[in-house]
PDB file of N, CA and C in Angstrom:
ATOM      1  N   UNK A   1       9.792  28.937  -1.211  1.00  0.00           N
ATOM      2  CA  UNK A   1       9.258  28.682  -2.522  1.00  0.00           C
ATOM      3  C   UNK A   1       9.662  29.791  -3.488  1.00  0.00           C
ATOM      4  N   UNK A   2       9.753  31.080  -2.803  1.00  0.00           N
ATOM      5  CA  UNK A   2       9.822  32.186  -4.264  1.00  0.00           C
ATOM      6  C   UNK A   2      11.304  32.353  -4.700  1.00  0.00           C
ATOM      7  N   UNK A   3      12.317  31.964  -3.343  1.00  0.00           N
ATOM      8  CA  UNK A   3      14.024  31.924  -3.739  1.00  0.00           C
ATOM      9  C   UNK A   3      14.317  31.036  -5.033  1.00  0.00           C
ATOM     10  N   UNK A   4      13.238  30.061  -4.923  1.00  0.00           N
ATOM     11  CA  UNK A   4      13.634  29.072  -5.968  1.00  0.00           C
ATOM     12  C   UNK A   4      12.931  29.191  -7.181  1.00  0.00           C
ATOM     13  N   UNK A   5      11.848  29.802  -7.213  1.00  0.00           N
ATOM     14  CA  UNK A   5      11.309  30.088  -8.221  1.00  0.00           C
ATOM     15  C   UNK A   5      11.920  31.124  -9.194  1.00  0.00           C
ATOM     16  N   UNK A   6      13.049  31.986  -8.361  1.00  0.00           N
ATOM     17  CA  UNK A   6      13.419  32.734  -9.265  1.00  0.00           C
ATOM     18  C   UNK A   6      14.370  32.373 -10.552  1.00  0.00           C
ATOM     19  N   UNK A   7      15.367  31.377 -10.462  1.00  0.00           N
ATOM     20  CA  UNK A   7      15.512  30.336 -11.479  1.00  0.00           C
ATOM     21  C   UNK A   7      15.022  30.008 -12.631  1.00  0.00           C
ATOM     22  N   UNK A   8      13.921  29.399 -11.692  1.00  0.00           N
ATOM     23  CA  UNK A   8      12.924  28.163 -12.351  1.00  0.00           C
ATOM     24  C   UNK A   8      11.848  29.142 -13.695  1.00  0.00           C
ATOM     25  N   UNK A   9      12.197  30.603 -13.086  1.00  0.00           N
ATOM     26  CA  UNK A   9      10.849  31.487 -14.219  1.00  0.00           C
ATOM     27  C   UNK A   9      12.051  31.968 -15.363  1.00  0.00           C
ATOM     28  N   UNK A  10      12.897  31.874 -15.067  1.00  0.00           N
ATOM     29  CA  UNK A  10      13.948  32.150 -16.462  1.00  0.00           C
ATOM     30  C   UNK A  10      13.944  31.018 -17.597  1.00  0.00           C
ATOM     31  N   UNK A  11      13.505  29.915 -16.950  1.00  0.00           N
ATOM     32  CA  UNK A  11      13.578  29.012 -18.159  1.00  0.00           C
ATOM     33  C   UNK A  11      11.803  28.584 -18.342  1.00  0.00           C
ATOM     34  N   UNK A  12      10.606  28.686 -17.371  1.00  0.00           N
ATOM     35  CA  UNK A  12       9.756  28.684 -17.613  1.00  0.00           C
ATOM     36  C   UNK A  12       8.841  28.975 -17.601  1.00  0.00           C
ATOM     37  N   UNK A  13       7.892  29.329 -18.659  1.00  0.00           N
ATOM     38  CA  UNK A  13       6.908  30.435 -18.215  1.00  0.00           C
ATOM     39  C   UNK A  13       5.779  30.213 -16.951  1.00  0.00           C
ATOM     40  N   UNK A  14       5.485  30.997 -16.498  1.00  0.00           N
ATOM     41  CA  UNK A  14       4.726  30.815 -15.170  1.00  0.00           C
ATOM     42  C   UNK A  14       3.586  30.017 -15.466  1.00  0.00           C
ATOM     43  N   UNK A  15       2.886  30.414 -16.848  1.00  0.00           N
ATOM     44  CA  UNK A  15       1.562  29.871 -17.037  1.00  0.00           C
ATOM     45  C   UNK A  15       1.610  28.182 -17.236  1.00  0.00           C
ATOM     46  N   UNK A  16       2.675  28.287 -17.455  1.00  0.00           N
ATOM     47  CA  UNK A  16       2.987  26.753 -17.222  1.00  0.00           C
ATOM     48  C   UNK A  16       3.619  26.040 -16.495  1.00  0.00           C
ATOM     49  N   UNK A  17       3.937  26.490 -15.588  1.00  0.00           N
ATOM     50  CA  UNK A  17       4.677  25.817 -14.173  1.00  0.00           C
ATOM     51  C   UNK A  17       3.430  25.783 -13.471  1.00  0.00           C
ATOM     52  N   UNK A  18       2.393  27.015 -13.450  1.00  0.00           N
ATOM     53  CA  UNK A  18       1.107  26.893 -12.873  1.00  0.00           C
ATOM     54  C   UNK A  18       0.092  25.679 -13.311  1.00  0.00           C
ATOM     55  N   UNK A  19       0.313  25.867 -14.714  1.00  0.00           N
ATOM     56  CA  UNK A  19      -0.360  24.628 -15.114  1.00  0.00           C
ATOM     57  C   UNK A  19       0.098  23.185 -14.816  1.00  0.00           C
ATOM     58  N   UNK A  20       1.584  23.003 -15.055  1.00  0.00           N
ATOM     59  CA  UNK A  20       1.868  21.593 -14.816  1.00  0.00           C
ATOM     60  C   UNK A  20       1.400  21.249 -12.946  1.00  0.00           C
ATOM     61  N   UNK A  21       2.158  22.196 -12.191  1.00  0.00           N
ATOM     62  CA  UNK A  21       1.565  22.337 -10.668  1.00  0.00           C
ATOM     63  C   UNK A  21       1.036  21.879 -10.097  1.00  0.00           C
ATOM     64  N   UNK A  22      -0.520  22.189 -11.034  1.00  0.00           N
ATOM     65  CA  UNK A  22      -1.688  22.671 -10.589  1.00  0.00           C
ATOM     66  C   UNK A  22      -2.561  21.321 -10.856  1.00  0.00           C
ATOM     67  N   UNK A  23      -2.360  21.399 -11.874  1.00  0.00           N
ATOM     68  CA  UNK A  23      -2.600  20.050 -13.455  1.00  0.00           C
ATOM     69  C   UNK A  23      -2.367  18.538 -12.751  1.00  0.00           C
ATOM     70  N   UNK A  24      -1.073  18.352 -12.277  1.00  0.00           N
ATOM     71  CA  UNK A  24      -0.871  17.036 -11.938  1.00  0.00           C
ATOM     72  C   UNK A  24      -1.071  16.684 -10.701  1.00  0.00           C
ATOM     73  N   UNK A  25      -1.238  17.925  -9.868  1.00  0.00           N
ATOM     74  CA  UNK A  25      -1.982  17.612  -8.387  1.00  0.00           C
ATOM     75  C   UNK A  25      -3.258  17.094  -8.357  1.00  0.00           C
ATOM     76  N   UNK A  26      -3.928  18.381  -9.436  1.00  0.00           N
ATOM     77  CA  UNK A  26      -5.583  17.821  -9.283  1.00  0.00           C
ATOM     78  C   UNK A  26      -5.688  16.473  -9.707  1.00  0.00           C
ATOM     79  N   UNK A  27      -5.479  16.004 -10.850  1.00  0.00           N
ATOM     80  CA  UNK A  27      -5.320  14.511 -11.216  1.00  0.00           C
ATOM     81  C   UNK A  27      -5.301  13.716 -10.614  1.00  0.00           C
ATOM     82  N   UNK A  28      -4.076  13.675  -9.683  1.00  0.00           N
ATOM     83  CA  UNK A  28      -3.833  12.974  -8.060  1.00  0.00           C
ATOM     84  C   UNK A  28      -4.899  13.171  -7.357  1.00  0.00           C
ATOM     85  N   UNK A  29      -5.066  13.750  -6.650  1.00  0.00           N
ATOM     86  CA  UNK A  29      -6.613  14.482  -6.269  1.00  0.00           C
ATOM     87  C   UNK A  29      -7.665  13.907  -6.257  1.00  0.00           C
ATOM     88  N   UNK A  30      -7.796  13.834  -7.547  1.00  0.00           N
ATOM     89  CA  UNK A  30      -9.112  13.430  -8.125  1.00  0.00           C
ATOM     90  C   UNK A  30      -9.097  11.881  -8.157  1.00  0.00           C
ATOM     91  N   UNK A  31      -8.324  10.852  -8.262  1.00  0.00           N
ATOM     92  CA  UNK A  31      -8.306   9.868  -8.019  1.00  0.00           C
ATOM     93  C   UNK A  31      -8.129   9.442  -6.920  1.00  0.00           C
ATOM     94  N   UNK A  32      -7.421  10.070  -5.935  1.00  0.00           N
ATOM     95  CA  UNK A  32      -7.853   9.673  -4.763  1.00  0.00           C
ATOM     96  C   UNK A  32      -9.037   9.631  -4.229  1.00  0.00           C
ATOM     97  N   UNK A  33      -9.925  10.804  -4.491  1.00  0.00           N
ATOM     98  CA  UNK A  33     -11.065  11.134  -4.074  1.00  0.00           C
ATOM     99  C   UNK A  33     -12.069  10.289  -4.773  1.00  0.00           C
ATOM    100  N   UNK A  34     -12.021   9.540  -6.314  1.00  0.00           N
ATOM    101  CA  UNK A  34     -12.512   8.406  -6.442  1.00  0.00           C
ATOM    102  C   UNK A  34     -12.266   7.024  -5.989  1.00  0.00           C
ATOM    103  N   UNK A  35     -11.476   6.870  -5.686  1.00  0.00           N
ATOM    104  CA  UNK A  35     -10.756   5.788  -4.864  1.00  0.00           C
ATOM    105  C   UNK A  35     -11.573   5.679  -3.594  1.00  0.00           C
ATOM    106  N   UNK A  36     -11.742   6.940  -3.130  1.00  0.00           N
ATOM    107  CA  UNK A  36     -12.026   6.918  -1.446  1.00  0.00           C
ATOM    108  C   UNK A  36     -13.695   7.219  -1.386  1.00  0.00           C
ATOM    109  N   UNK A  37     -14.174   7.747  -2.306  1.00  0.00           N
ATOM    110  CA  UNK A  37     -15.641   8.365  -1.793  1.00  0.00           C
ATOM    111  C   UNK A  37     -16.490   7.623  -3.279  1.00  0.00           C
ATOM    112  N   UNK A  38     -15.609   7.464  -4.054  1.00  0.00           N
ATOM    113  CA  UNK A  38     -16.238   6.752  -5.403  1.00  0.00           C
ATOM    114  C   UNK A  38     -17.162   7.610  -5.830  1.00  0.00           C
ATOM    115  N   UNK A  39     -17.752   7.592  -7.137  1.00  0.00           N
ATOM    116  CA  UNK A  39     -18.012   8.726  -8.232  1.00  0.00           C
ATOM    117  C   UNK A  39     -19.580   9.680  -7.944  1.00  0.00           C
ATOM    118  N   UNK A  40     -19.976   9.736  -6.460  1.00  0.00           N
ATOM    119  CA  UNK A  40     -21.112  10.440  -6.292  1.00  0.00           C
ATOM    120  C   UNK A  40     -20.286  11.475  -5.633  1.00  0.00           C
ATOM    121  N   UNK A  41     -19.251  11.490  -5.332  1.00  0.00           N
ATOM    122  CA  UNK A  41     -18.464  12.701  -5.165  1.00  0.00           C
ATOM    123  C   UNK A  41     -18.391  13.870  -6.182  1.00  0.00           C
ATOM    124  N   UNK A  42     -18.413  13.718  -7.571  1.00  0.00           N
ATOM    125  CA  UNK A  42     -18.010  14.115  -8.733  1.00  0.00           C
ATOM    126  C   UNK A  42     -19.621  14.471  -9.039  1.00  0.00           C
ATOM    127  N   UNK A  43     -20.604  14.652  -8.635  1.00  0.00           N
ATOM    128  CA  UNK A  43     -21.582  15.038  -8.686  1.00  0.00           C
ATOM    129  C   UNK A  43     -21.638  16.764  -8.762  1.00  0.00           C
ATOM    130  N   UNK A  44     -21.538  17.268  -9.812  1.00  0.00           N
ATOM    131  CA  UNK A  44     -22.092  18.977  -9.627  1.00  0.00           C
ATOM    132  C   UNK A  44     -23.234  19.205  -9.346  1.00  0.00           C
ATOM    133  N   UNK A  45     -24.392  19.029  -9.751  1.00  0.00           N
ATOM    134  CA  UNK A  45     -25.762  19.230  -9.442  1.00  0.00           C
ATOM    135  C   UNK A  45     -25.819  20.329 -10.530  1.00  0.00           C
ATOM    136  N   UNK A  46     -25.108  20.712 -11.582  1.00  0.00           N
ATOM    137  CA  UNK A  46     -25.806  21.280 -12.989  1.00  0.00           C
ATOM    138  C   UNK A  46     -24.422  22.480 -12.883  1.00  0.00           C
ATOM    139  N   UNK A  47     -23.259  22.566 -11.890  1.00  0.00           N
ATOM    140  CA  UNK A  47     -22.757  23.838 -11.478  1.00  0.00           C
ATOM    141  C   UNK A  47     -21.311  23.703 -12.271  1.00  0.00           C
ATOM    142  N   UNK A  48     -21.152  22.710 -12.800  1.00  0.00           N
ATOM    143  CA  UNK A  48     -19.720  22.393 -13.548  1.00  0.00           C
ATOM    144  C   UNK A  48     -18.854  23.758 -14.400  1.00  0.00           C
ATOM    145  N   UNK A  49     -19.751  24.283 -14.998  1.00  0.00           N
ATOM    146  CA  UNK A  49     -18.759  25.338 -15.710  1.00  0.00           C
ATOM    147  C   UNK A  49     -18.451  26.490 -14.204  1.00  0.00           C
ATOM    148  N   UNK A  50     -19.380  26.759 -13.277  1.00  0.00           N
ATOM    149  CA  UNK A  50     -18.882  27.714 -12.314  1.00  0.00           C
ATOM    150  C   UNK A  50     -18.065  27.161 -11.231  1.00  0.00           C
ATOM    151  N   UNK A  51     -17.934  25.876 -11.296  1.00  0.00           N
ATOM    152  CA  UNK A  51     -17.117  25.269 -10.142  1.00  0.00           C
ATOM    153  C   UNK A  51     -15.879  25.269 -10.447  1.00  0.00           C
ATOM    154  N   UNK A  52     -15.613  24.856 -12.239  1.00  0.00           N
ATOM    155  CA  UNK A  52     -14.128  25.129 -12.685  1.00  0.00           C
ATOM    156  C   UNK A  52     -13.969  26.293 -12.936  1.00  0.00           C
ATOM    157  N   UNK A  53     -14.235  27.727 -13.115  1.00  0.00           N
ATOM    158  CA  UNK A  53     -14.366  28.833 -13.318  1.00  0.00           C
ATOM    159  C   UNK A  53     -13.340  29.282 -12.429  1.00  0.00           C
ATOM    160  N   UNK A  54     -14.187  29.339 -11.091  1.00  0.00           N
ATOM    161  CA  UNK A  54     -14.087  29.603  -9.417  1.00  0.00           C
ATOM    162  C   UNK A  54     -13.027  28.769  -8.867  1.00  0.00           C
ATOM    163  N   UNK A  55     -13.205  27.511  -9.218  1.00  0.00           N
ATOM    164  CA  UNK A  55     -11.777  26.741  -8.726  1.00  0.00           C
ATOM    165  C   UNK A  55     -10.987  27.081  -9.359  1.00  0.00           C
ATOM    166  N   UNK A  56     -10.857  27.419 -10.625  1.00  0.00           N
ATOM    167  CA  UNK A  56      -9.238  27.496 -11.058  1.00  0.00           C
ATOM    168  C   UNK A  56      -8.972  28.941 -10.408  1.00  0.00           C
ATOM    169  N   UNK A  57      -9.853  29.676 -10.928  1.00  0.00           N
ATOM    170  CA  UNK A  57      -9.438  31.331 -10.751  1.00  0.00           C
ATOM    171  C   UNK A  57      -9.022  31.480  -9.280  1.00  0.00           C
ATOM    172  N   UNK A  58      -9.413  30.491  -7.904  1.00  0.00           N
ATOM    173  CA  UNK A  58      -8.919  30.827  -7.002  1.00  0.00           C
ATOM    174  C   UNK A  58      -7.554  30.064  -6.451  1.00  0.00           C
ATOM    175  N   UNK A  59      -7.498  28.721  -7.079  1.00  0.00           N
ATOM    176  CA  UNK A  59      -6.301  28.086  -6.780  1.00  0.00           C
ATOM    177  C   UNK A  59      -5.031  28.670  -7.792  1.00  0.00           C
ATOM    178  N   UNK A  60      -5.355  28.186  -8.998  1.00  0.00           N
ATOM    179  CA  UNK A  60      -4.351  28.425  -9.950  1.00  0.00           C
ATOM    180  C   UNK A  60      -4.151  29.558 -10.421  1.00  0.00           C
ATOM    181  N   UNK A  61      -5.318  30.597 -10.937  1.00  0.00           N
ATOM    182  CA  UNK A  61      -5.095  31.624 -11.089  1.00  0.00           C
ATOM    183  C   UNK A  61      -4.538  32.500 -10.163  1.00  0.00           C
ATOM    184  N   UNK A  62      -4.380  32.432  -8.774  1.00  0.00           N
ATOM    185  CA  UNK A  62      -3.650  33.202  -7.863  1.00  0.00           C
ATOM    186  C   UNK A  62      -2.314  33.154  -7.385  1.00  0.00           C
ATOM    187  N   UNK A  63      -1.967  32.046  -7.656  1.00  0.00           N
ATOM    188  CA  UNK A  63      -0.480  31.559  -7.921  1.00  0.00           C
ATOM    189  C   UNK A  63       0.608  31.906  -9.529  1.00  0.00           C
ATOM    190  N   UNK A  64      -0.353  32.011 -10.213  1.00  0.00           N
ATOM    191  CA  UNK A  64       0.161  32.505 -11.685  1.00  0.00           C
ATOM    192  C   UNK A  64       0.302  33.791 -11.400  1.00  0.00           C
ATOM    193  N   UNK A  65      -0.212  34.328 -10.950  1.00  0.00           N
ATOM    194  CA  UNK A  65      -0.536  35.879 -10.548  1.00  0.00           C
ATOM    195  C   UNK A  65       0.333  36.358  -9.926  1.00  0.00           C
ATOM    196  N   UNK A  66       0.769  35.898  -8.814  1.00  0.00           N
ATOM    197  CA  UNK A  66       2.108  35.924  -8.459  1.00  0.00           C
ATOM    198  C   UNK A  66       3.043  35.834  -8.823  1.00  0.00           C
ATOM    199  N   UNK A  67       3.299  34.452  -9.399  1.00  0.00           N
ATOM    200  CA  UNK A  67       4.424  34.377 -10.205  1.00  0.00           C
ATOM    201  C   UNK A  67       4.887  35.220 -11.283  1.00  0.00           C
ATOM    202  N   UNK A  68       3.639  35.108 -12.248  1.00  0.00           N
ATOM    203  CA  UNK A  68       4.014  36.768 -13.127  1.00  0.00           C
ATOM    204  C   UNK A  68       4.746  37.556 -12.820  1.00  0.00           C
ATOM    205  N   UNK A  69       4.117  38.218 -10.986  1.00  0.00           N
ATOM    206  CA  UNK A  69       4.381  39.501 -10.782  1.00  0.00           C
ATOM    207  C   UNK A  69       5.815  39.134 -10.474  1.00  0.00           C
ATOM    208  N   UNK A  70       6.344  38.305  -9.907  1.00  0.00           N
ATOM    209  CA  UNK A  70       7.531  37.766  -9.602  1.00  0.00           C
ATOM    210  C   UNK A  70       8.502  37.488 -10.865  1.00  0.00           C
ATOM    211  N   UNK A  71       8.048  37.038 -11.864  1.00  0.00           N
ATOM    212  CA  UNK A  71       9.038  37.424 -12.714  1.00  0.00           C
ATOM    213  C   UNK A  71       8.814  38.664 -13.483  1.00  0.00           C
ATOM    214  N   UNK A  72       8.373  39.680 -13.956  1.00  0.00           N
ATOM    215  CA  UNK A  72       7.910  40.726 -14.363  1.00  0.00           C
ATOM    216  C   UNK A  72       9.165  41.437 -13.086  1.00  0.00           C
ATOM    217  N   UNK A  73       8.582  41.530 -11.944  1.00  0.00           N
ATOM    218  CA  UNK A  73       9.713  42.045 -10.517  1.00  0.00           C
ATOM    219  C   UNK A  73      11.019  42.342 -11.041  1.00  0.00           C
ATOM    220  N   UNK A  74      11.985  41.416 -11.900  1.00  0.00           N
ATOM    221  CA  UNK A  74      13.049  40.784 -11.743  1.00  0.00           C
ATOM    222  C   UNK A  74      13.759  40.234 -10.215  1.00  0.00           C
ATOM    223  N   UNK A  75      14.921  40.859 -10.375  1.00  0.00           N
ATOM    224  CA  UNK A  75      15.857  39.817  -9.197  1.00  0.00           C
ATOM    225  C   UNK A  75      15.369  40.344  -7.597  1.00  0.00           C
ATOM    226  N   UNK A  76      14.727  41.078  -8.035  1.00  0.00           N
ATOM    227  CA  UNK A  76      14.107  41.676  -6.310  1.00  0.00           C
ATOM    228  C   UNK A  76      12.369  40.816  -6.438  1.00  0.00           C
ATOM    229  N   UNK A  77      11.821  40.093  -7.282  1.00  0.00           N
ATOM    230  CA  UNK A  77      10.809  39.302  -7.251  1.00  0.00           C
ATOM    231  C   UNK A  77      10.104  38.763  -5.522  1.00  0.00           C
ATOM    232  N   UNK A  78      11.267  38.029  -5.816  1.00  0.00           N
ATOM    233  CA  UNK A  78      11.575  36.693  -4.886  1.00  0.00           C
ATOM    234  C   UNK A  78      11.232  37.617  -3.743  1.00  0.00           C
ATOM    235  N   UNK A  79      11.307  38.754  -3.113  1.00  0.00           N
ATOM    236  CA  UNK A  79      11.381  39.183  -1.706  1.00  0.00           C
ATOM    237  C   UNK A  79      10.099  39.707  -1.920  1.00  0.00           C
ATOM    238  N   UNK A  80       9.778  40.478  -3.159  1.00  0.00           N
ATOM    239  CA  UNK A  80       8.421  40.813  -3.108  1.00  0.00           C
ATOM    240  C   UNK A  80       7.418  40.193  -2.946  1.00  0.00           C
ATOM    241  N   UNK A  81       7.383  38.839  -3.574  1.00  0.00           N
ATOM    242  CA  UNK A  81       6.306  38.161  -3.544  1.00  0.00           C
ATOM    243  C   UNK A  81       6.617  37.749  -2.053  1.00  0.00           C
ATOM    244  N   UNK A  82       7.510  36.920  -1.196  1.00  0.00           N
ATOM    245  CA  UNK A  82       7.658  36.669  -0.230  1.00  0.00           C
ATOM    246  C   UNK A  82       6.459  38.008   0.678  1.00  0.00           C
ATOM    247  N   UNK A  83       7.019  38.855   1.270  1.00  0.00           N
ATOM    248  CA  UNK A  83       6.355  40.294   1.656  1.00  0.00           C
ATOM    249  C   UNK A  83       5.001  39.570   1.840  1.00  0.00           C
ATOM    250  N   UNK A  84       3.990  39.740   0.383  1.00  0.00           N
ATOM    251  CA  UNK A  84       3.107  39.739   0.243  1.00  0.00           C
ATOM    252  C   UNK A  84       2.414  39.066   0.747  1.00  0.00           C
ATOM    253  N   UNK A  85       2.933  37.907   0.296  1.00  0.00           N
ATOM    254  CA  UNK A  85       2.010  36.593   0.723  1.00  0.00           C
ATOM    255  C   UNK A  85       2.476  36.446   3.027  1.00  0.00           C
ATOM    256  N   UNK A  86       3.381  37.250   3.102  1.00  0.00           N
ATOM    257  CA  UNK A  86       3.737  37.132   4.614  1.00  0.00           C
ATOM    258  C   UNK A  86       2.414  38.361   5.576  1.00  0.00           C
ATOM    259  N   UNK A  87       2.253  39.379   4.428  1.00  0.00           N
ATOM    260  CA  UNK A  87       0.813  40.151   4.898  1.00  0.00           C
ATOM    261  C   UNK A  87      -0.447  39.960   4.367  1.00  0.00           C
ATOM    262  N   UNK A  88      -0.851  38.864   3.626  1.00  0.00           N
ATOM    263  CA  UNK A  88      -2.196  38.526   3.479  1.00  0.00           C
ATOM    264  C   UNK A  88      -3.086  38.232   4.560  1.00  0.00           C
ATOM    265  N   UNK A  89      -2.389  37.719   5.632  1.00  0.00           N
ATOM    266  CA  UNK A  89      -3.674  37.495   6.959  1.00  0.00           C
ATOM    267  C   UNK A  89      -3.915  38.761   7.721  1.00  0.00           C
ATOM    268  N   UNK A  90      -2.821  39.300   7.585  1.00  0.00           N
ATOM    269  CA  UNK A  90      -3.161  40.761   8.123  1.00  0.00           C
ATOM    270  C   UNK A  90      -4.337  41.333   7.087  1.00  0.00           C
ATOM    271  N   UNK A  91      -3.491  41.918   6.447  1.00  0.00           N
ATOM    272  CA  UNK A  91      -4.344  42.417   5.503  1.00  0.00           C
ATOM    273  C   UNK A  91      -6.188  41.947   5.662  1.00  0.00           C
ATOM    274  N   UNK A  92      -6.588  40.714   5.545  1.00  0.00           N
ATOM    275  CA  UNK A  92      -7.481  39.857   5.680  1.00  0.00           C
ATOM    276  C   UNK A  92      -8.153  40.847   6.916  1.00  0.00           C
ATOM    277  N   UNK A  93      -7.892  40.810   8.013  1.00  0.00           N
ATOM    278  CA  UNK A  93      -7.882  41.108   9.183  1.00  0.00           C
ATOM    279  C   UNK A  93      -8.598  42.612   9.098  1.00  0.00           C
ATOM    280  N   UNK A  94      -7.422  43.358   7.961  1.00  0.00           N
ATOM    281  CA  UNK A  94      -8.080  44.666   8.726  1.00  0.00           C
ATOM    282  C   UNK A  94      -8.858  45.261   7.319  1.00  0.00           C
ATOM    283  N   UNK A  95      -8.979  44.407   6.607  1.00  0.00           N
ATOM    284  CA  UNK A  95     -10.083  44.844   5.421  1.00  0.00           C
ATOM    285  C   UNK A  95     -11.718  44.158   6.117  1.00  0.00           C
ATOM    286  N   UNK A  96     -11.779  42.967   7.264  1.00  0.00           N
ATOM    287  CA  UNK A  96     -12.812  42.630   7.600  1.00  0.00           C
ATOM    288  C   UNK A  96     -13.335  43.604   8.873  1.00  0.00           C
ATOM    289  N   UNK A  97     -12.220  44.160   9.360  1.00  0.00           N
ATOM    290  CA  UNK A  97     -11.883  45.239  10.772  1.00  0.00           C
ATOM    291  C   UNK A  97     -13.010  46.014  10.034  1.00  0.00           C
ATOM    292  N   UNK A  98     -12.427  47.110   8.462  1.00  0.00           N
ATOM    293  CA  UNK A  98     -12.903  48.040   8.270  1.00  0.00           C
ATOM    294  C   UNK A  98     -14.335  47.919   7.526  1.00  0.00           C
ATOM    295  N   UNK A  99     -14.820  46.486   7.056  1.00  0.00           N
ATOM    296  CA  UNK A  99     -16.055  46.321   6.250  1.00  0.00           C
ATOM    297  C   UNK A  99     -17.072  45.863   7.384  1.00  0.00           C
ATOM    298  N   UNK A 100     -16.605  45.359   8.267  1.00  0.00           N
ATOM    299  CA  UNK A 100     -17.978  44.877   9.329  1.00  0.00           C
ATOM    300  C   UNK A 100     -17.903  45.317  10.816  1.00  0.00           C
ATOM    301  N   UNK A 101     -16.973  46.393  10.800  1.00  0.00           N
ATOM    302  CA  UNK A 101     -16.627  47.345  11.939  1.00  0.00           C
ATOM    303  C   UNK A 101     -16.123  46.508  13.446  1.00  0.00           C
ATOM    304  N   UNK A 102     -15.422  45.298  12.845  1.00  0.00           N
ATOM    305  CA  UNK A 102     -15.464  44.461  13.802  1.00  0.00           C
ATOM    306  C   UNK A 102     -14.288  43.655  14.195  1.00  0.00           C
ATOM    307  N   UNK A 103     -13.422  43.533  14.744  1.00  0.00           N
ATOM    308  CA  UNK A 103     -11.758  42.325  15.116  1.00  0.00           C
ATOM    309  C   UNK A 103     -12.417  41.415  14.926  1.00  0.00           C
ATOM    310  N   UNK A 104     -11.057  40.383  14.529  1.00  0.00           N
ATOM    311  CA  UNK A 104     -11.715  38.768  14.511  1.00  0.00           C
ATOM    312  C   UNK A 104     -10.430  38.543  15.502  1.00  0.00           C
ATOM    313  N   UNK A 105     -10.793  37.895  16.141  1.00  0.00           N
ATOM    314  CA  UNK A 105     -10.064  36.932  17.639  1.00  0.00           C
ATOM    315  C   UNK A 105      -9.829  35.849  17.317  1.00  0.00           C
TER     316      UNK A 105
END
């Protein structure tokens, strides 16, 4: 994904590759999920502004975030972001190692 992205951020800005992305999946998404479970699915229970808040900031906003940093990077981007996202489970791992004194198996 990031070999090709490096291209793709010269002609477009991230915030909007994130958005279109992001944008026309959920759409899809979301009609499926009315299709299949019909509209008591779509029920917040009063939580709507923190559910899109929290959902975007963790789907979309973390992918923009990247990408940024990936084009901001320049032509060495692409390996950086690669790296990163290849030590997030680690990482994961030993930030839970050092906060709850404990391995996860």
């Amino acid at each position: 994904m990031f070999p090709i992205m490096e291209p793709a951020l010269k002609v477009m800005d991230p915030f909007y590759f994130t958005l279109f992305r992001y944008g026309s999946v959920a759409i899809i998404f979301a009609l499926i999920l009315f299709i299949t479970e019909g509209a008591h699915a779509f029920k917040t229970e009063g939580h709507v502004f923190k559910l899109w808040v929290f959902g975007t900031a963790a789907f979309a906003g973390f992918s923009f975030l990247v990408f940024l940093g990936q084009q901001l990077a320049g032509a060495s981007g692409s390996i950086i972001a690669s790296v990163m996202m290849a030590i997030q489970p680690l990482l994961g791992v030993l930030v839970a190692w050092i906060y709850r004194g404990i391995s996860l198996r």
